[in-house]
Protein backbone atom coordinates (compact mmCIF):
# COMPACT_ATOMS: atom_id res chain seq x y z
CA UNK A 1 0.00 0.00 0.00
CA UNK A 2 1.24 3.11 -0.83
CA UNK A 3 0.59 6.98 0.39
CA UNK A 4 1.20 8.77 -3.03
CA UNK A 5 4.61 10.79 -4.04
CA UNK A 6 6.92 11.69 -1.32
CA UNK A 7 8.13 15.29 -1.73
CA UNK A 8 10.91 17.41 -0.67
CA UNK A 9 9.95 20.65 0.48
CA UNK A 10 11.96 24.39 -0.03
CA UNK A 11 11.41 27.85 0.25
CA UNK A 12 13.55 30.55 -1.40
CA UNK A 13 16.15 33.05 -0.32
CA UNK A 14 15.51 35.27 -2.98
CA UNK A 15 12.19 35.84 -4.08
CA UNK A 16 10.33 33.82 -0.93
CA UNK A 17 8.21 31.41 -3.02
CA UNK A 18 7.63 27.72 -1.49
CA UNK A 19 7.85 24.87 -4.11
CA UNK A 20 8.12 21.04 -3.96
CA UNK A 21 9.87 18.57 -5.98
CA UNK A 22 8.58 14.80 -6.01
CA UNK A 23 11.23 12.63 -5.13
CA UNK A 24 11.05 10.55 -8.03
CA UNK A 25 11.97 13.86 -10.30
CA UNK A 26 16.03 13.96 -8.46
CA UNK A 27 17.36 12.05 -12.02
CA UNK A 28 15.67 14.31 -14.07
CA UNK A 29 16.46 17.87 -12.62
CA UNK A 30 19.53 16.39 -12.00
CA UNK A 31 21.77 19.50 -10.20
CA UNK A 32 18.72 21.85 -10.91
CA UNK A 33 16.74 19.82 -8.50
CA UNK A 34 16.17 22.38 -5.75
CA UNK A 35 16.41 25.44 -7.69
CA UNK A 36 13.45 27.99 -7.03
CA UNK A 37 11.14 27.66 -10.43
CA UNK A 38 10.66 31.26 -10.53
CA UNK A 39 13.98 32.72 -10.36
CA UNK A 40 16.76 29.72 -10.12
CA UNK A 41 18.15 30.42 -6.72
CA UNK A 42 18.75 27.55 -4.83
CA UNK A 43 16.04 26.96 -2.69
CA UNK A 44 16.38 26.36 1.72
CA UNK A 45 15.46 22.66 2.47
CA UNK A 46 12.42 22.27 4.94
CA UNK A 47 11.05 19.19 5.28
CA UNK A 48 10.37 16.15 3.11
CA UNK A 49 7.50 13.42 2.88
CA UNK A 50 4.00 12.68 1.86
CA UNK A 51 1.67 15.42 1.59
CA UNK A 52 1.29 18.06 4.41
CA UNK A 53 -1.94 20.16 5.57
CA UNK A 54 0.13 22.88 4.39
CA UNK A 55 0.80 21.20 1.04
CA UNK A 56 -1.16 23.49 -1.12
CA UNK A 57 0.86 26.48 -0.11
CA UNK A 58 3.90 25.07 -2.17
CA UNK A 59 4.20 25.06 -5.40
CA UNK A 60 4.87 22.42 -7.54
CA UNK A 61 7.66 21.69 -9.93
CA UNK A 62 7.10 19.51 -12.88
């Protein structure tokens, strides 16, 4: 039985945005993984998991 994706959660220095990456995207961002969608700083690490209450206040990066 499974829960769903498991995401890792950031928020960034520069512009303040929060986004989430699903786990399963690390080979594909490869070193980008991380990087704030809106303006490529790399974002602060916060938490990682299944889906939070506070889960629709991060956006997400496809």
């Amino acid at each position: 039985m499974t829960w769903g994706p498991s995401f890792m959660y950031y928020h960034c220095p520069e512009c303040g945005i929060k986004f989430k990456y699903a786990i399963d995207m690390i080979p594909e961002f490869g070193d980008d993984y991380g990087k704030c969608p809106r303006c490529g700083a790399m974002g602060v690490y916060e938490k990682d998991g299944a889906r939070t209450l506070d889960d629709a206040d991060y956006e997400e990066v496809e």
